[in-house]
Protein backbone atom coordinates (compact mmCIF):
# COMPACT_ATOMS: atom_id res chain seq x y z
CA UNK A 1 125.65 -171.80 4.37
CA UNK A 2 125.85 -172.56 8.31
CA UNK A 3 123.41 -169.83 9.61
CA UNK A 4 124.68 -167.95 12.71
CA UNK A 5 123.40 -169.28 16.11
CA UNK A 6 122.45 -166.80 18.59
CA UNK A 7 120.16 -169.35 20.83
CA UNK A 8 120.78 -167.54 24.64
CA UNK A 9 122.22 -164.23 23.69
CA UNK A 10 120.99 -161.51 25.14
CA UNK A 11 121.42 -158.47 22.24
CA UNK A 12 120.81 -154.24 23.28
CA UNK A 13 120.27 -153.06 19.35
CA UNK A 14 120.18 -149.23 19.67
CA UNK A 15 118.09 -146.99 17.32
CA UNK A 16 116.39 -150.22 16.85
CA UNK A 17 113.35 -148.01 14.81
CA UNK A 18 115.86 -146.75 12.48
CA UNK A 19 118.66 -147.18 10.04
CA UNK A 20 120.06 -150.99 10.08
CA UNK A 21 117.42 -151.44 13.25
CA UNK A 22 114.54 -153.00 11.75
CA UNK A 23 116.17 -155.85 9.93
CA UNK A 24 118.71 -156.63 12.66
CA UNK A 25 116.02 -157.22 14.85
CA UNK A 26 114.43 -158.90 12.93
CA UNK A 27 117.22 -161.78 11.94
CA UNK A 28 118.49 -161.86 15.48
CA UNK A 29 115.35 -162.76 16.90
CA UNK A 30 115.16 -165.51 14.28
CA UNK A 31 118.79 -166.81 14.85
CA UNK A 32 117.32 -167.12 18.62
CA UNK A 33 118.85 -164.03 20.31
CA UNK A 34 116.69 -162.77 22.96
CA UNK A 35 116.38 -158.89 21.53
CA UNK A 36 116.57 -155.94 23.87
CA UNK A 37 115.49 -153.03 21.11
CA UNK A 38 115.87 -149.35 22.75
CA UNK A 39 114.85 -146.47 20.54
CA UNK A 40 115.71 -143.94 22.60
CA UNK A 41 117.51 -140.47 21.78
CA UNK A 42 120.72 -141.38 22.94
CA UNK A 43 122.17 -137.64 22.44
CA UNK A 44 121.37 -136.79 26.36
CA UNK A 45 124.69 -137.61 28.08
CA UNK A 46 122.58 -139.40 30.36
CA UNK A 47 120.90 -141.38 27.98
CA UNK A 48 123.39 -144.35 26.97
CA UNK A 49 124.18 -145.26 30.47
CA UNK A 50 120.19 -145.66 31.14
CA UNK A 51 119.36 -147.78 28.20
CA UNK A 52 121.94 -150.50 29.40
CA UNK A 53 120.51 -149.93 33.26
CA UNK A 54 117.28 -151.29 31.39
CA UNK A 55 118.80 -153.77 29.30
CA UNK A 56 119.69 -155.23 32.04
CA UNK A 57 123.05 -157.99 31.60
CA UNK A 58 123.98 -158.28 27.86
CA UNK A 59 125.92 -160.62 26.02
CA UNK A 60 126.34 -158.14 22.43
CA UNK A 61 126.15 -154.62 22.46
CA UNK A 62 124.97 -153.62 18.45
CA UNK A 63 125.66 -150.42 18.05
CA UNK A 64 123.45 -149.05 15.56
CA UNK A 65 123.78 -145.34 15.37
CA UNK A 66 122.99 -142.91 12.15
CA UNK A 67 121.82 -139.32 11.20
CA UNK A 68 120.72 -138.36 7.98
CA UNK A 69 123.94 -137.35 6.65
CA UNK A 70 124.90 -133.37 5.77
CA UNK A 71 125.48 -132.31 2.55
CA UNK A 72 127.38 -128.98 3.28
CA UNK A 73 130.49 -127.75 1.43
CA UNK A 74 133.66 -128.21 3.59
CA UNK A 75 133.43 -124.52 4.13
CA UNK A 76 129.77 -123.74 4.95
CA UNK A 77 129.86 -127.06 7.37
CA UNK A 78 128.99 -125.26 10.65
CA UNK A 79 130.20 -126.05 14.16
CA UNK A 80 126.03 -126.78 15.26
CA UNK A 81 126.34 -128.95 12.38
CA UNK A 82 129.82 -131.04 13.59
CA UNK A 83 128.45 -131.30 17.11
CA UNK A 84 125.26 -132.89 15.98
CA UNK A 85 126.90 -135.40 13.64
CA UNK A 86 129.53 -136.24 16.29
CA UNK A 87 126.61 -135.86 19.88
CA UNK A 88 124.24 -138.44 17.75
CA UNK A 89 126.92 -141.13 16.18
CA UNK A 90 130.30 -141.01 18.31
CA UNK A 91 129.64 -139.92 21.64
CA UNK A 92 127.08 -141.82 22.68
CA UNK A 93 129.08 -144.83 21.04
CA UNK A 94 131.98 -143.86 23.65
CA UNK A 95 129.58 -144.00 26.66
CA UNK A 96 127.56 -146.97 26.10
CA UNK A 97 130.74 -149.37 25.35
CA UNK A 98 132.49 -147.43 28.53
CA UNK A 99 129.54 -148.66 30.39
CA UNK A 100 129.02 -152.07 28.86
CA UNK A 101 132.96 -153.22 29.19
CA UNK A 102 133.07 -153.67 32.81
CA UNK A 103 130.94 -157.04 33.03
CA UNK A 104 131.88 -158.21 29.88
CA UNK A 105 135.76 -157.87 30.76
CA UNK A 106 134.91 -159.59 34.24
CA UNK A 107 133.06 -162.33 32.99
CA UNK A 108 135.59 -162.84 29.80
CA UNK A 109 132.58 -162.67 27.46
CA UNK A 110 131.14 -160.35 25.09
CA UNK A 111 130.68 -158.96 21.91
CA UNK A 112 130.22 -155.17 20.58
CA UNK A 113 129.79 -154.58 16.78
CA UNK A 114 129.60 -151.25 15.22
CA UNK A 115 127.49 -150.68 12.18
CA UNK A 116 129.56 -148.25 11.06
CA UNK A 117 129.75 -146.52 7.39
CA UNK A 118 132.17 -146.64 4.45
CA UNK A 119 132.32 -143.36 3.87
CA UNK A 120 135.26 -143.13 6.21
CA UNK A 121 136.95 -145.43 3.78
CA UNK A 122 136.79 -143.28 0.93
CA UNK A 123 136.68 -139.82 -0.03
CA UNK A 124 133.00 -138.34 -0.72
CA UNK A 125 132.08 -134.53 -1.62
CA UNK A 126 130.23 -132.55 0.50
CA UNK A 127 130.31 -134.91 3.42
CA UNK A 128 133.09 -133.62 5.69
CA UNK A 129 131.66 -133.63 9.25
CA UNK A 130 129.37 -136.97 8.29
CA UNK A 131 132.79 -138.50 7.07
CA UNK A 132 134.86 -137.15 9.99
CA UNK A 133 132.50 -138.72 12.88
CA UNK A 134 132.12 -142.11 10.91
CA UNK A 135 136.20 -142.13 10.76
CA UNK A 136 136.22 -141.35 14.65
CA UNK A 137 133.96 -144.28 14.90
CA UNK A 138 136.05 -146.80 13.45
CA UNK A 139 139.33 -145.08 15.06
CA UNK A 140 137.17 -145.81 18.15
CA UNK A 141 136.24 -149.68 17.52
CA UNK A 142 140.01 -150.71 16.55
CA UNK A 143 141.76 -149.53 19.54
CA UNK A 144 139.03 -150.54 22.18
CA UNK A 145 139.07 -154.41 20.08
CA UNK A 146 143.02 -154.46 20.13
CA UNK A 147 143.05 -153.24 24.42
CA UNK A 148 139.82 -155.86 25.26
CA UNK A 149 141.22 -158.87 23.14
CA UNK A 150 142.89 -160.01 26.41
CA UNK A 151 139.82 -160.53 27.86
CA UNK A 152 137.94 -162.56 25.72
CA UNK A 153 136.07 -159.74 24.28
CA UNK A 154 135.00 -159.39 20.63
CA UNK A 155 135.11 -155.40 19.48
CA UNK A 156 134.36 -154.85 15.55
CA UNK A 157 132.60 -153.12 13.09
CA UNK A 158 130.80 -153.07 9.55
CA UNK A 159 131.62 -150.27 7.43
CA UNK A 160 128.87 -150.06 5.08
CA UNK A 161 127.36 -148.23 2.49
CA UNK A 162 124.82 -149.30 -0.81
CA UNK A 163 123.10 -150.76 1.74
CA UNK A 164 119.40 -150.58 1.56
CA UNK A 165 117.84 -149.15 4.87
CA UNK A 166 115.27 -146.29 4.97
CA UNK A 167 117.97 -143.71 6.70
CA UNK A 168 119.93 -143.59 3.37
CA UNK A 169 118.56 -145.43 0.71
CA UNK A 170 114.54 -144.57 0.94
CA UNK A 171 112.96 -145.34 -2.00
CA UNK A 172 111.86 -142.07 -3.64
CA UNK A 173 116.39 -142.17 -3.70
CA UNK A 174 116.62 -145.71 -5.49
CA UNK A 175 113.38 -144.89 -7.81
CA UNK A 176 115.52 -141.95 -9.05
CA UNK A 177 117.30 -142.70 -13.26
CA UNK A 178 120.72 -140.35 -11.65
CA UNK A 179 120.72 -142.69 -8.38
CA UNK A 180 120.63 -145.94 -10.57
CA UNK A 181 123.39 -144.63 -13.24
CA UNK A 182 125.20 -143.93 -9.77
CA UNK A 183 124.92 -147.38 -8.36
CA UNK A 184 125.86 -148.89 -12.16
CA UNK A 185 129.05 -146.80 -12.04
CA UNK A 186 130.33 -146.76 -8.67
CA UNK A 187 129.41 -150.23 -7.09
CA UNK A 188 130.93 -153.41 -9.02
CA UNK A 189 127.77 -155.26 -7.14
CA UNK A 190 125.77 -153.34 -9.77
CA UNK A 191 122.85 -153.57 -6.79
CA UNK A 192 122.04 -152.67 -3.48
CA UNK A 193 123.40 -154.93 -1.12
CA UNK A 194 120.09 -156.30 0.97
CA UNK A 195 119.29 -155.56 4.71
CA UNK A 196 119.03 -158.88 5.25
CA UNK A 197 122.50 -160.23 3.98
CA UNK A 198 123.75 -157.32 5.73
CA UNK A 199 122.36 -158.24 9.32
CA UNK A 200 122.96 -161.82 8.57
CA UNK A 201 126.95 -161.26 8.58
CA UNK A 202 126.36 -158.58 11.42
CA UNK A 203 124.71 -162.17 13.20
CA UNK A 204 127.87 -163.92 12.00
CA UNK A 205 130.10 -161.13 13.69
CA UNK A 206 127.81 -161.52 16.93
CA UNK A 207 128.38 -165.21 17.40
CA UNK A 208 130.44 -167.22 19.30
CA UNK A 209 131.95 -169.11 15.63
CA UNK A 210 133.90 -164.83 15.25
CA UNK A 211 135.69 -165.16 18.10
CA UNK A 212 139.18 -164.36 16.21
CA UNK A 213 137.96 -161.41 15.05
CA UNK A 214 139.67 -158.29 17.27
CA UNK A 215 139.40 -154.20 16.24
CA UNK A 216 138.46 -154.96 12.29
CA UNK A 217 136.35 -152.85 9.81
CA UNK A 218 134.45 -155.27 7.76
CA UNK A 219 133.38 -153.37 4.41
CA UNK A 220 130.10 -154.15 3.15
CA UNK A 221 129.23 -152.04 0.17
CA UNK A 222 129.56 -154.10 -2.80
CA UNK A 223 132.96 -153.42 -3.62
CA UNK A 224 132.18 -149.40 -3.41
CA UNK A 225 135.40 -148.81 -1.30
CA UNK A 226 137.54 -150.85 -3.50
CA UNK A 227 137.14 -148.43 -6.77
């Protein structure tokens, strides 16, 4: 396998201590992508528009946003609780690729990739706001990729899940016997899909070889979505 070239590209990874943040860091910088990693709160309104001030001019946005995710019932899921889930993961989203788009569009060049979840792929208990703001995240990517297409701009996103990352899948989780009968019944893989093979396609997404690639949810979850 070709592995993705990022030599010159200049990459903002947000919530780059957390989540997917680490690792895609990590691989970027070694596929030669010169790394811009803000770990900021990005829940101030304020705060997305400042973090690409400092980034100065990008060639990828990598939107990397994630909260621990709820586990209320549907009917105890509160409205403090919906605002969070939706002021951490989608609004800021909305504001940093509002605020990214202009230069990209002018100089027909760019790339934003959403590492986005599965869970808005397919129904989960007791994970109704969590769900809701991952589904407004991918509503989100596919009509901004379809309307920036036109100009040469790349807009996509990775729904994942069974992925292993410390926001999720810590390991007192994957040392427990009921989380691995869960991951032997539920994902064909029959394992946790690495954070390195994950960031590597992420890098794949990022380069200039995915340039056909306009407003698409790229599953990664081991086949979880497809049971």
């Amino acid at each position: 396998m070709t592995m993705p070239d990022l030599a010159g590209k200049r990459v903002l990874i947000t919530q780059a201590d957390a989540f997917m943040g680490p690792t895609l860091c990590e691989v970027f910088a070694e596929l030669g992508a010169q790394v811009v990693a803000d770990t900021r709160s990005l829940w101030p309104p304020e705060a997305p528009a400042a973090a690409l001030a400092e980034a100065g001019d990008i060639d990828v946005l990598l939107l990397n946003l994630a909260v621990p995710a709820p586990t209320s019932g549907v009917t105890d899921a509160t409205d403090e609780e919906w605002a969070h889930v939706f002021g951490h993961m989608v609004d800021p989203m909305a504001r940093l690729v509002r605020v990214a788009l202009p230069a990209m569009i002018a100089r027909r060049a760019g790339k934003i990739l959403l590492m986005g979840s599965a869970s808005a792929l397919r129904g989960m208990k007791r994970t109704s706001s969590y769900s809701a703001a991952r589904g407004a995240q991918l509503a989100y990517i596919q009509a901004v990729g379809v309307e920036v297409a036109p100009h040469n701009v790349q807009v996509n996103a990775i729904a994942q899940n069974f992925v292993d990352n410390p926001t999720y899948f810590p390991p007192e989780v994957q040392a427990l016997p009921a989380f691995q009968e869960r991951l032997r019944r539920e994902v064909p893989l029959g394992r946790l899909v690495s954070p390195r093979e994950d960031a590597l396609f992420a890098a794949f997404l990022c380069s200039d070889a995915a340039a056909c690639f306009v407003g698409q949810v790229f599953p990664v979850c081991g086949g979880w979505v497809a049971r």
